[in-house]
N, C-alpha and C. Protein backbone atom coordinates (compact mmCIF):
# COMPACT_ATOMS: atom_id res chain seq x y z
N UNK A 1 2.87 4.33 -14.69
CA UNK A 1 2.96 3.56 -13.46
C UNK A 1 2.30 2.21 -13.69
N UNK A 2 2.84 1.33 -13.47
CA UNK A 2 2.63 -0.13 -13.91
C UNK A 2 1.39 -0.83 -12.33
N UNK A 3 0.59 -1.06 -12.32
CA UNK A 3 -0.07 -1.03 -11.46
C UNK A 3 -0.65 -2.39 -11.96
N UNK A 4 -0.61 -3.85 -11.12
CA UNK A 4 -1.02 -5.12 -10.95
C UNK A 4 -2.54 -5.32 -11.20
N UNK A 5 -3.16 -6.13 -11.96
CA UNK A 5 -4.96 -6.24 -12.21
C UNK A 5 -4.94 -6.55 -11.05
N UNK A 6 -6.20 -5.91 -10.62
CA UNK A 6 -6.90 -6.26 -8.93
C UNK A 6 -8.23 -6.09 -9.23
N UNK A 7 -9.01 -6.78 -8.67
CA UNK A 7 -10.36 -7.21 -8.72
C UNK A 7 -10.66 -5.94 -8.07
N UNK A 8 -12.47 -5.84 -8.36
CA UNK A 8 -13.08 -4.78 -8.45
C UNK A 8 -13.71 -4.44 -6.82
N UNK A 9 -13.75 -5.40 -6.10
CA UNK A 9 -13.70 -5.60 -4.60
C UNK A 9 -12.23 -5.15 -3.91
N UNK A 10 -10.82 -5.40 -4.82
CA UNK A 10 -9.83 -5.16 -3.83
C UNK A 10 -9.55 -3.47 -4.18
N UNK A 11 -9.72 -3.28 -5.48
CA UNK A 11 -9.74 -1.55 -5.69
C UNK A 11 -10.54 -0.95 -4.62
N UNK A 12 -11.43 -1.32 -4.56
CA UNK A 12 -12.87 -0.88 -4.03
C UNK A 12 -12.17 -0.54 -2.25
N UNK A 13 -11.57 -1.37 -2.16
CA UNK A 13 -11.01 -2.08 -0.95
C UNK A 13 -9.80 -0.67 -0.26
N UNK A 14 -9.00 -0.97 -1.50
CA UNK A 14 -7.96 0.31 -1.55
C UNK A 14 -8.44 1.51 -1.36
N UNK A 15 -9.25 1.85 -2.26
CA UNK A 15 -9.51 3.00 -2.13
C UNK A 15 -10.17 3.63 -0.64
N UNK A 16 -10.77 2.70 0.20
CA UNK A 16 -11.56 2.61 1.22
C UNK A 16 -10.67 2.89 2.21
N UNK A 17 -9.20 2.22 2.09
CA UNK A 17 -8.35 2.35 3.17
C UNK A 17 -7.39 3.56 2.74
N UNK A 18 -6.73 4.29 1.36
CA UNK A 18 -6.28 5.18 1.42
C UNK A 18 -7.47 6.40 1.42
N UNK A 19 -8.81 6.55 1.81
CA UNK A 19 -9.29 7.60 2.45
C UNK A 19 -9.33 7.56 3.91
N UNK A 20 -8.77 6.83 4.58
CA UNK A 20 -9.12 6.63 5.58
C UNK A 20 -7.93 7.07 6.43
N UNK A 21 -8.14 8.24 7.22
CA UNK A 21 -7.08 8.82 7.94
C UNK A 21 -5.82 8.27 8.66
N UNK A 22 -6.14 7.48 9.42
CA UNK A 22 -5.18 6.71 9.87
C UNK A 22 -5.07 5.73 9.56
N UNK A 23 -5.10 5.10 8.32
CA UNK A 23 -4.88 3.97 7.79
C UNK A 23 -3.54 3.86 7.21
N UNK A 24 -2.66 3.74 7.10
CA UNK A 24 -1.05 4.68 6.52
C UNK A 24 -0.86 3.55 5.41
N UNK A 25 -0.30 4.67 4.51
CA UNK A 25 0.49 3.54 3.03
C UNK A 25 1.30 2.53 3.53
N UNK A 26 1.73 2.44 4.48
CA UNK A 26 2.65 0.82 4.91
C UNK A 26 1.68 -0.28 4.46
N UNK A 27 0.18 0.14 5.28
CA UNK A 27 -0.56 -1.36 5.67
C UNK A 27 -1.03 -1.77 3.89
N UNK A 28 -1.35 -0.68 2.83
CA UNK A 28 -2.02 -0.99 2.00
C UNK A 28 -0.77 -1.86 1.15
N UNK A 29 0.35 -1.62 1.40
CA UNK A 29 2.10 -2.20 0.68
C UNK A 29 1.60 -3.42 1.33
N UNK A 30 1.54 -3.97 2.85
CA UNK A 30 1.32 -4.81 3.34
C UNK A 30 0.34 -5.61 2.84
N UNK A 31 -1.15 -5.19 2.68
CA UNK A 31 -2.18 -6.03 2.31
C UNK A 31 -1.76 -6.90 0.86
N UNK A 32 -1.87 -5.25 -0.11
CA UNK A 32 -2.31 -5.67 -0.88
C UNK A 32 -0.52 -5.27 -2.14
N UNK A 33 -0.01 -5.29 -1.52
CA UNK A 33 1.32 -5.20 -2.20
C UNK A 33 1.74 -3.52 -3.36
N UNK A 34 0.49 -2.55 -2.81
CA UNK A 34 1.06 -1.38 -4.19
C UNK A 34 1.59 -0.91 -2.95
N UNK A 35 2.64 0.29 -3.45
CA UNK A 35 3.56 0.96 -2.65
C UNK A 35 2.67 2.66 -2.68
N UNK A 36 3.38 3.30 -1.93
CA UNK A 36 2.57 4.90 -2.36
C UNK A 36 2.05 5.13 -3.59
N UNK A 37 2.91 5.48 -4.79
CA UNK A 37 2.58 5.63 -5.96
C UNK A 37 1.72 4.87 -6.16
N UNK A 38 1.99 3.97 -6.25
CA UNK A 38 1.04 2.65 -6.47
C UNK A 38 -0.50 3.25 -6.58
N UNK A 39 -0.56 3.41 -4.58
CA UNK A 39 -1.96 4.11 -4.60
C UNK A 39 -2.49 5.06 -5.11
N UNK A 40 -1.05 5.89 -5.44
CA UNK A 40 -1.46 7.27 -6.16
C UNK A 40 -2.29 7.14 -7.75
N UNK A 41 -1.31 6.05 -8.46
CA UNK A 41 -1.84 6.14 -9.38
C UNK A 41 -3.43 5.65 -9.65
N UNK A 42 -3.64 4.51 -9.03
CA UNK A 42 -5.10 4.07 -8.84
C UNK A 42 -5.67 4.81 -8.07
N UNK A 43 -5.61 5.74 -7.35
CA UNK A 43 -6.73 6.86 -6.67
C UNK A 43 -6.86 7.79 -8.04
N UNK A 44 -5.83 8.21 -8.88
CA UNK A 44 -6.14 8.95 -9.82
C UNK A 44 -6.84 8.60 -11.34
N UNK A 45 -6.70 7.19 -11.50
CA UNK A 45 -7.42 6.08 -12.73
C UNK A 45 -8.96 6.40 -12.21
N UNK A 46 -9.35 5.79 -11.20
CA UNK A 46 -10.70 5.65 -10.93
C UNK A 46 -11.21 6.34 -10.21
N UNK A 47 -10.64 7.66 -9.60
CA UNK A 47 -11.69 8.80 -9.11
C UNK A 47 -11.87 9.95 -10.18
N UNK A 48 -12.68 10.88 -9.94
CA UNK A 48 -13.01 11.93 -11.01
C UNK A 48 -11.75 12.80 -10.49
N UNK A 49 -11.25 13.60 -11.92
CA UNK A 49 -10.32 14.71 -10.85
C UNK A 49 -10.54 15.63 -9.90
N UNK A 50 -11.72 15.96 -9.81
CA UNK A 50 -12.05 16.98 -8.49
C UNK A 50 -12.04 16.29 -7.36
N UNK A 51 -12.42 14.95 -7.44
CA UNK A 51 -12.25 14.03 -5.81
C UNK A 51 -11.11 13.76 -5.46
N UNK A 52 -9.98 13.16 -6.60
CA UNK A 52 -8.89 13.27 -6.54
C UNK A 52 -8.05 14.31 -5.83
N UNK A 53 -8.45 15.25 -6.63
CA UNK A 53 -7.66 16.53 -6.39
C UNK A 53 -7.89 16.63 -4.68
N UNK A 54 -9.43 16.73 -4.26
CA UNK A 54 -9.75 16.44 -2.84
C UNK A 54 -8.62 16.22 -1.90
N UNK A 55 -8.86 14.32 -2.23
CA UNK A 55 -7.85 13.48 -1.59
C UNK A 55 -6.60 13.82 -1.50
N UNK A 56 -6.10 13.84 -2.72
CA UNK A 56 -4.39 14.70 -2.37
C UNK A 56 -4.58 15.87 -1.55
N UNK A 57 -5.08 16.41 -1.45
CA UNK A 57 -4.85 17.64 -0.98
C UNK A 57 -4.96 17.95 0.90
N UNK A 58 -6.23 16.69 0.77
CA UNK A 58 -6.32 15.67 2.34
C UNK A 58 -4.86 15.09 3.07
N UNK A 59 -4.52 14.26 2.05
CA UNK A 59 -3.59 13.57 2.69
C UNK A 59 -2.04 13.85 2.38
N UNK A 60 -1.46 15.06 1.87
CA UNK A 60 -0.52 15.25 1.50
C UNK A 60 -0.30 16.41 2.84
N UNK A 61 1.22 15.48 3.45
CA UNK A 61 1.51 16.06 4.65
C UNK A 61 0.79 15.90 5.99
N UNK A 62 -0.46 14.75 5.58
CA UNK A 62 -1.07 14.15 6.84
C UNK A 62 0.16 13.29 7.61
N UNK A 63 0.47 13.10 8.94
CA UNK A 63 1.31 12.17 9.38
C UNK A 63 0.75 11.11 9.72
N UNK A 64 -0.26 10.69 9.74
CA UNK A 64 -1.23 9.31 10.23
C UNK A 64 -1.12 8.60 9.08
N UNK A 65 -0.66 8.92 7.63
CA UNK A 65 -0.82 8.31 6.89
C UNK A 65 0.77 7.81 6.29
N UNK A 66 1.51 7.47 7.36
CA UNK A 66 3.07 7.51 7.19
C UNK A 66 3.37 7.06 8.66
N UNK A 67 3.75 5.43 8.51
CA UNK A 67 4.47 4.73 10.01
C UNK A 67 5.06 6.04 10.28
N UNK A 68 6.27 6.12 9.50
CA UNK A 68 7.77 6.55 10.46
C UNK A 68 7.55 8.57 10.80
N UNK A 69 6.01 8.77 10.33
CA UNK A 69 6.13 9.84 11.01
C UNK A 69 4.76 10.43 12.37
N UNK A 70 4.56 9.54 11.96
CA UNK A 70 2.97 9.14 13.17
C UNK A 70 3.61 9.04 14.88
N UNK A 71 3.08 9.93 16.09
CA UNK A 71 3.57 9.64 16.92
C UNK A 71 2.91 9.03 17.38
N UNK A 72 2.23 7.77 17.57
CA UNK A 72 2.10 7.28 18.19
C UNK A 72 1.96 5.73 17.21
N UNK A 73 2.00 4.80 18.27
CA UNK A 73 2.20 3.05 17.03
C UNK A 73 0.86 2.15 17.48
N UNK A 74 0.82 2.19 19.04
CA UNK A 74 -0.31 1.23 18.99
C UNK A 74 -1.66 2.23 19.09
N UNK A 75 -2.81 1.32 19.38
CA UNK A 75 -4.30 2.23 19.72
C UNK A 75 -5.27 2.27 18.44
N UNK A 76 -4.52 1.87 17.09
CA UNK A 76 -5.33 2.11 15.99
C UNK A 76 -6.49 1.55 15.67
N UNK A 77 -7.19 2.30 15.12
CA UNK A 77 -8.39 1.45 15.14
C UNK A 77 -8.20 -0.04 14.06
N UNK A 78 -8.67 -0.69 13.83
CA UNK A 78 -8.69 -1.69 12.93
C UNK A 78 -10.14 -2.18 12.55
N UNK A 79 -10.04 -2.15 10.99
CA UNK A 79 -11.32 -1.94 10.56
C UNK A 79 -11.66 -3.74 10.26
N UNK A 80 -13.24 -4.07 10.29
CA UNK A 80 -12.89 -5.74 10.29
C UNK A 80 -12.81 -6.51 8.72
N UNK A 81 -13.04 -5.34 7.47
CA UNK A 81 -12.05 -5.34 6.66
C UNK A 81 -10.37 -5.89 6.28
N UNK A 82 -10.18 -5.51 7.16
CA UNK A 82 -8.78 -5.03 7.11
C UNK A 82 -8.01 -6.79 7.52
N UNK A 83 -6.72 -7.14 6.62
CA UNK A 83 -6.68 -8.36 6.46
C UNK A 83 -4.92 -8.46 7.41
N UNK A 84 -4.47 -9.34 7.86
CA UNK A 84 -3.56 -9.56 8.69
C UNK A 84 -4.50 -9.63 10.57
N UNK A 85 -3.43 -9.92 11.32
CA UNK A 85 -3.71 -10.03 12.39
C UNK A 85 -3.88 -8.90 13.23
């Protein structure tokens, strides 16, 4: 998986928002341009595999972490992190 150099603040960054429950893979495509995999593969480079393993296991089949299957759109929290309007 071909994954873009990103500074050690925007990994840092990523990783912060794909643990984060309702934070959904759209916004991190949005921020910071990786797609799912994307995240997948950099959650799996730089965590140990047991945290890893964790995380997948967290968020696989979560719906908060997926626009088109989340019922609800507005109300989210927004972290002051978090870059767009």
């Amino acid at each position: 998986m071909d994954l873009p150099e990103l500074d050690t603040q925007t990994i840092d960054r990523v990783i912060e928002m794909a643990w984060e429950d309702r934070t959904p893979f759209e916004a991190i495509a949005l921020q910071y341009g990786l797609q799912e995999k994307q995240v997948i593969a950099l959650m799996r480079r730089e965590m140990q595999p047991s945290s890893f393993k964790m995380w997948r296991k967290r968020v696989t089949g979560r719906k908060t972490k997926h626009l088109k299957q989340r019922d609800f759109l507005a109300g989210r929290f927004r972290s002051q992190n978090q870059k767009g309007s």
